[in-house]
C-alpha atoms as a PDB file:
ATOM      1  CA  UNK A   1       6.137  -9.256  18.444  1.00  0.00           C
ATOM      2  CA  UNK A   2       5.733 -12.422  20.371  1.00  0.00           C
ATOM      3  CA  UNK A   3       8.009 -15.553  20.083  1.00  0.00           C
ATOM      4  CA  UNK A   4       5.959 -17.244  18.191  1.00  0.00           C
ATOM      5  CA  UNK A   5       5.108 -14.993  15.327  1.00  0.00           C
ATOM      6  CA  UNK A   6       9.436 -14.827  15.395  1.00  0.00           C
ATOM      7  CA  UNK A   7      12.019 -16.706  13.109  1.00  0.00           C
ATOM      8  CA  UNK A   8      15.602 -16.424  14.435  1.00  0.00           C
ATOM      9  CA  UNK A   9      18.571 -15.238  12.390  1.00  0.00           C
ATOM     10  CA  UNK A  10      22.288 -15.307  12.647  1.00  0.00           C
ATOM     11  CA  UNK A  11      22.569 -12.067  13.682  1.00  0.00           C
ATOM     12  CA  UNK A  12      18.910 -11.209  14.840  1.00  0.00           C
ATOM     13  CA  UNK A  13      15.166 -12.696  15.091  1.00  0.00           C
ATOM     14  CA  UNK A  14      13.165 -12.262  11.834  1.00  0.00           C
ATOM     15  CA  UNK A  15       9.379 -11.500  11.363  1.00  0.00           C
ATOM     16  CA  UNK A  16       7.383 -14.096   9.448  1.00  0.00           C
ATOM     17  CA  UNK A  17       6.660 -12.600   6.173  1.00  0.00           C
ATOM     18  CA  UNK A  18       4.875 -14.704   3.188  1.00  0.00           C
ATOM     19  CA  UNK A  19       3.522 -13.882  -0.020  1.00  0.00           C
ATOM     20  CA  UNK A  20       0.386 -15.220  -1.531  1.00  0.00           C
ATOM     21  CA  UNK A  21       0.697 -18.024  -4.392  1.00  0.00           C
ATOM     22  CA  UNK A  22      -0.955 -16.689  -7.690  1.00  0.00           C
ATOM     23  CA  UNK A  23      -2.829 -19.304  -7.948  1.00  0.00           C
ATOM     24  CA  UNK A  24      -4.362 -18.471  -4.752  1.00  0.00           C
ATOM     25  CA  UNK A  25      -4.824 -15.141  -5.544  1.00  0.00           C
ATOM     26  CA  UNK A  26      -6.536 -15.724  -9.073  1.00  0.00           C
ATOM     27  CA  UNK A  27      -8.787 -18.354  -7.795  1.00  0.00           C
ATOM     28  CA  UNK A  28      -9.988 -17.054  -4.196  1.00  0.00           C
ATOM     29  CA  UNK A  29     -14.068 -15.288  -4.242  1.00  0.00           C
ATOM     30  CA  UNK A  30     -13.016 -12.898  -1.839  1.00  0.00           C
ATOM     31  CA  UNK A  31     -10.168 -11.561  -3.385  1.00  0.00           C
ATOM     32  CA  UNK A  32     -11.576 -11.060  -6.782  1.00  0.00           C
ATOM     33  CA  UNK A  33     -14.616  -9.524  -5.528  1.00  0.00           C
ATOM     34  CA  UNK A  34     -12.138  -6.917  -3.398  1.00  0.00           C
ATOM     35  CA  UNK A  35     -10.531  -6.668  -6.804  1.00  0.00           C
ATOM     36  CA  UNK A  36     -13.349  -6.122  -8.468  1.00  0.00           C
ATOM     37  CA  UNK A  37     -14.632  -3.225  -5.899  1.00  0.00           C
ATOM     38  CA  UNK A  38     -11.033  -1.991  -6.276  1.00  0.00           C
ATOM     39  CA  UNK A  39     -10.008  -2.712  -2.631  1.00  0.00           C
ATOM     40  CA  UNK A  40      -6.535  -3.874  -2.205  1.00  0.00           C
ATOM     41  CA  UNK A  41      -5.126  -6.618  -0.363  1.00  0.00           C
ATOM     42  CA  UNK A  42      -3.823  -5.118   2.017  1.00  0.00           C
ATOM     43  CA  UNK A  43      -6.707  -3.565   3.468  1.00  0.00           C
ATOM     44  CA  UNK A  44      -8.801  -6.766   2.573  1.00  0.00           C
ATOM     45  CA  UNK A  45      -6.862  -8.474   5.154  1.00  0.00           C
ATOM     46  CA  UNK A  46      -6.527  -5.853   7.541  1.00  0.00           C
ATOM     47  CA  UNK A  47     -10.337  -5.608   7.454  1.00  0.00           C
ATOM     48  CA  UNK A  48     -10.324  -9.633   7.866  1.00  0.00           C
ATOM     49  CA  UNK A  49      -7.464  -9.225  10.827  1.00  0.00           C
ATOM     50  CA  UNK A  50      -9.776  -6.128  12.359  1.00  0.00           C
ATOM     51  CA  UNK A  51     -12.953  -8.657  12.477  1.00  0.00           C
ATOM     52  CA  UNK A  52     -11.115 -11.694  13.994  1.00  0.00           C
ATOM     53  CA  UNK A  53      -9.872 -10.083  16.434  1.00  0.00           C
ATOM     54  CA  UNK A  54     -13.276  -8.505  17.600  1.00  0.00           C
ATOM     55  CA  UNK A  55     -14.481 -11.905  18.071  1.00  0.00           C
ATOM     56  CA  UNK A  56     -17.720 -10.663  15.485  1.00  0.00           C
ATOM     57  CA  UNK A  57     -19.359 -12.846  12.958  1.00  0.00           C
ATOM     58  CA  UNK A  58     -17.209 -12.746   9.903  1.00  0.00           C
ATOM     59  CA  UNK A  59     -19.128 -12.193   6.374  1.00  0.00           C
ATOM     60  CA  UNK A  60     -18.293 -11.697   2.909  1.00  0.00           C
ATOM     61  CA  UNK A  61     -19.881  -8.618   2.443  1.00  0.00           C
ATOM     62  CA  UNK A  62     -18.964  -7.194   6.746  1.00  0.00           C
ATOM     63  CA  UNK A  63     -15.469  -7.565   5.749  1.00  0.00           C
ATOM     64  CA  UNK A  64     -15.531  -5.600   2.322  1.00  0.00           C
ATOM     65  CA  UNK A  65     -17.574  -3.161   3.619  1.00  0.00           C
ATOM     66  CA  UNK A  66     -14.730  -2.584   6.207  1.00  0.00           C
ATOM     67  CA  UNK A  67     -11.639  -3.093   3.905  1.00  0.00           C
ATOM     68  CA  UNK A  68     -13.243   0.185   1.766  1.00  0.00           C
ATOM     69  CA  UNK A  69     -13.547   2.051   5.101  1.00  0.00           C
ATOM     70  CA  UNK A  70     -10.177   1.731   5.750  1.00  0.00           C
ATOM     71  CA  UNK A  71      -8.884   1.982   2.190  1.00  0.00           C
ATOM     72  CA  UNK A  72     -10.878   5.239   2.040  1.00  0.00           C
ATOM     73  CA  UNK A  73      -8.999   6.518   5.120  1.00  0.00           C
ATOM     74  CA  UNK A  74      -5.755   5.298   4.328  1.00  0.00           C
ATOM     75  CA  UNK A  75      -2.791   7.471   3.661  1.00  0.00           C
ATOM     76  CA  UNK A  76      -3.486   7.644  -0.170  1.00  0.00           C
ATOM     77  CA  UNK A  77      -7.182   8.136   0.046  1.00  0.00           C
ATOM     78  CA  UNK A  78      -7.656   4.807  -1.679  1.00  0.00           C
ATOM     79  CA  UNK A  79      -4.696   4.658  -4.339  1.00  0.00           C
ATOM     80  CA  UNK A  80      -6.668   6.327  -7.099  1.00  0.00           C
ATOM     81  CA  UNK A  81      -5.308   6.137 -10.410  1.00  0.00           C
ATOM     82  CA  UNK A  82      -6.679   8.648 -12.618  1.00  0.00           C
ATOM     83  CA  UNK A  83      -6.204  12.597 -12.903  1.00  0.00           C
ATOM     84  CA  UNK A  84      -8.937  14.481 -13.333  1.00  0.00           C
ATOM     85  CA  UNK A  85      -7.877  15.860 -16.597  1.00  0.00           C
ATOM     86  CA  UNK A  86      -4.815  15.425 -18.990  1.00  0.00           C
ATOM     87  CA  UNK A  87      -3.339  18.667 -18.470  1.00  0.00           C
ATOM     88  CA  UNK A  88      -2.673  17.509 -14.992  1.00  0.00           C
ATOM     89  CA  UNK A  89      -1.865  14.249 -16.021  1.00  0.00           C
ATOM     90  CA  UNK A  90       1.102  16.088 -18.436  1.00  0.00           C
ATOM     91  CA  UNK A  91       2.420  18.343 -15.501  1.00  0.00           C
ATOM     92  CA  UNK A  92       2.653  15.550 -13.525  1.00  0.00           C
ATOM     93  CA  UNK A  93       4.736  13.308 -16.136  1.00  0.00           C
ATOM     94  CA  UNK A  94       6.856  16.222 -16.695  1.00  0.00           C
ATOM     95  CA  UNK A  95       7.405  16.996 -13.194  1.00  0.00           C
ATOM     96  CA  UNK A  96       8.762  13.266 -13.079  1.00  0.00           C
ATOM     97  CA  UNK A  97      10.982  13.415 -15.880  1.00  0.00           C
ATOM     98  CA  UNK A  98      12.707  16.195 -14.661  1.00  0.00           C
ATOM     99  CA  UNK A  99      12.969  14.888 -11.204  1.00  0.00           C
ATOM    100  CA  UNK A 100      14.754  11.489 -12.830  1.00  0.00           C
ATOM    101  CA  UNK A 101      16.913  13.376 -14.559  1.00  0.00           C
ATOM    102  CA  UNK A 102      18.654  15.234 -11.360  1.00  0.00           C
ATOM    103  CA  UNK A 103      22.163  13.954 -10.040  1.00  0.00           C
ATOM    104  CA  UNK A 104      21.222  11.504  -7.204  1.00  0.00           C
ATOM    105  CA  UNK A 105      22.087  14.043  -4.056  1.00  0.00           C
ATOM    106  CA  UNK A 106      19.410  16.463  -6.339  1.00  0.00           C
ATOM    107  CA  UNK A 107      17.437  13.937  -5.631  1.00  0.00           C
ATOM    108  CA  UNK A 108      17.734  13.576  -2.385  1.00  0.00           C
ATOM    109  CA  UNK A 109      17.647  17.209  -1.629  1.00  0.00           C
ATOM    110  CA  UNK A 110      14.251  17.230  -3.517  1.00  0.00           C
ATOM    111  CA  UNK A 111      12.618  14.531  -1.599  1.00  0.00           C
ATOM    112  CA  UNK A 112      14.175  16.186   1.849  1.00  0.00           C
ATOM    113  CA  UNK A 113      12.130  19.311   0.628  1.00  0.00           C
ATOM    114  CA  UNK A 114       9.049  17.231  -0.295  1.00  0.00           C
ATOM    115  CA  UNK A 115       8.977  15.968   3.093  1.00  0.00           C
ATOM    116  CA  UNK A 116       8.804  18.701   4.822  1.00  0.00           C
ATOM    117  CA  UNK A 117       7.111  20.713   3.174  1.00  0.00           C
ATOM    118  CA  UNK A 118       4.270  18.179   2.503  1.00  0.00           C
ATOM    119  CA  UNK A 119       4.729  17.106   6.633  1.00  0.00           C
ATOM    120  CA  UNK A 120       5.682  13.215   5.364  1.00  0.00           C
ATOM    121  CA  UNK A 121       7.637  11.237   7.566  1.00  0.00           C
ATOM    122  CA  UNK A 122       9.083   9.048   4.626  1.00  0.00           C
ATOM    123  CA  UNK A 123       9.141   9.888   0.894  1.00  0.00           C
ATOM    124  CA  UNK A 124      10.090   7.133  -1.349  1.00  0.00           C
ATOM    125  CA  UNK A 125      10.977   7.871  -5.171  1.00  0.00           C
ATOM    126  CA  UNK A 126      13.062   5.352  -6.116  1.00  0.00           C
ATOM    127  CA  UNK A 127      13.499   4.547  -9.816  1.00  0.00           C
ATOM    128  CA  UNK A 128      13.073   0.932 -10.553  1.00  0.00           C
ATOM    129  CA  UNK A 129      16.000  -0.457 -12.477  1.00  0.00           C
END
């Protein structure tokens, strides 16, 4: 990270981080239409970032195309939503429950066992509160 992309801290520099307004988000083509496609932002822009910096002509449609490229490839193939059936969808809410309801080192043995047996580098399953 460069100087200028930097913001310094007491006790160290800081990367610039910012978060969209709503109203931007609600009222910007390209982001509904990625929406709409069910692309997420953050490929959206990484697909916008990607083109920039090739120094290519930068289109509407170049961009999404790209953004579902990489959402396809990304970790979670794309985020999808569904299960294929609601028998999975069951075992999967039960599996969930019971893993909330273990004593929080449980947990953490759990996810330690998730990771490497599933060969993550990080597994995250925090409850939110």
């Amino acid at each position: 990270m460069n100087n200028n992309s930097e913001v310094s801290g007491k006790k160290k520099p800081y990367g610039l981080q910012a978060t969209l307004s709503n109203d931007f988000v609600n009222n910007n083509k390209l982001l509904i239409t990625a929406k709409n496609l069910g692309i997420s932002g953050a490929s959206l822009f990484k697909a916008f970032a990607q083109q920039i910096s090739l120094g290519v002509k930068v289109t509407e449609s170049n961009v999404l195309k790209l953004a579902a490229e990489i959402q396809k490839n990304s970790r979670a193939f794309g985020k999808s939503k569904f299960f294929s059936d609601k028998k999975k969808e069951g075992i999967a809410l039960n599996h969930i429950r019971w893993f909330l309801k273990l004593p929080s080192d449980e947990q953490s043995a759990y996810r330690s066992l998730l990771k490497r047996e599933g060969n993550f580098e990080n597994v995250s399953m925090t409850r939110k509160k």
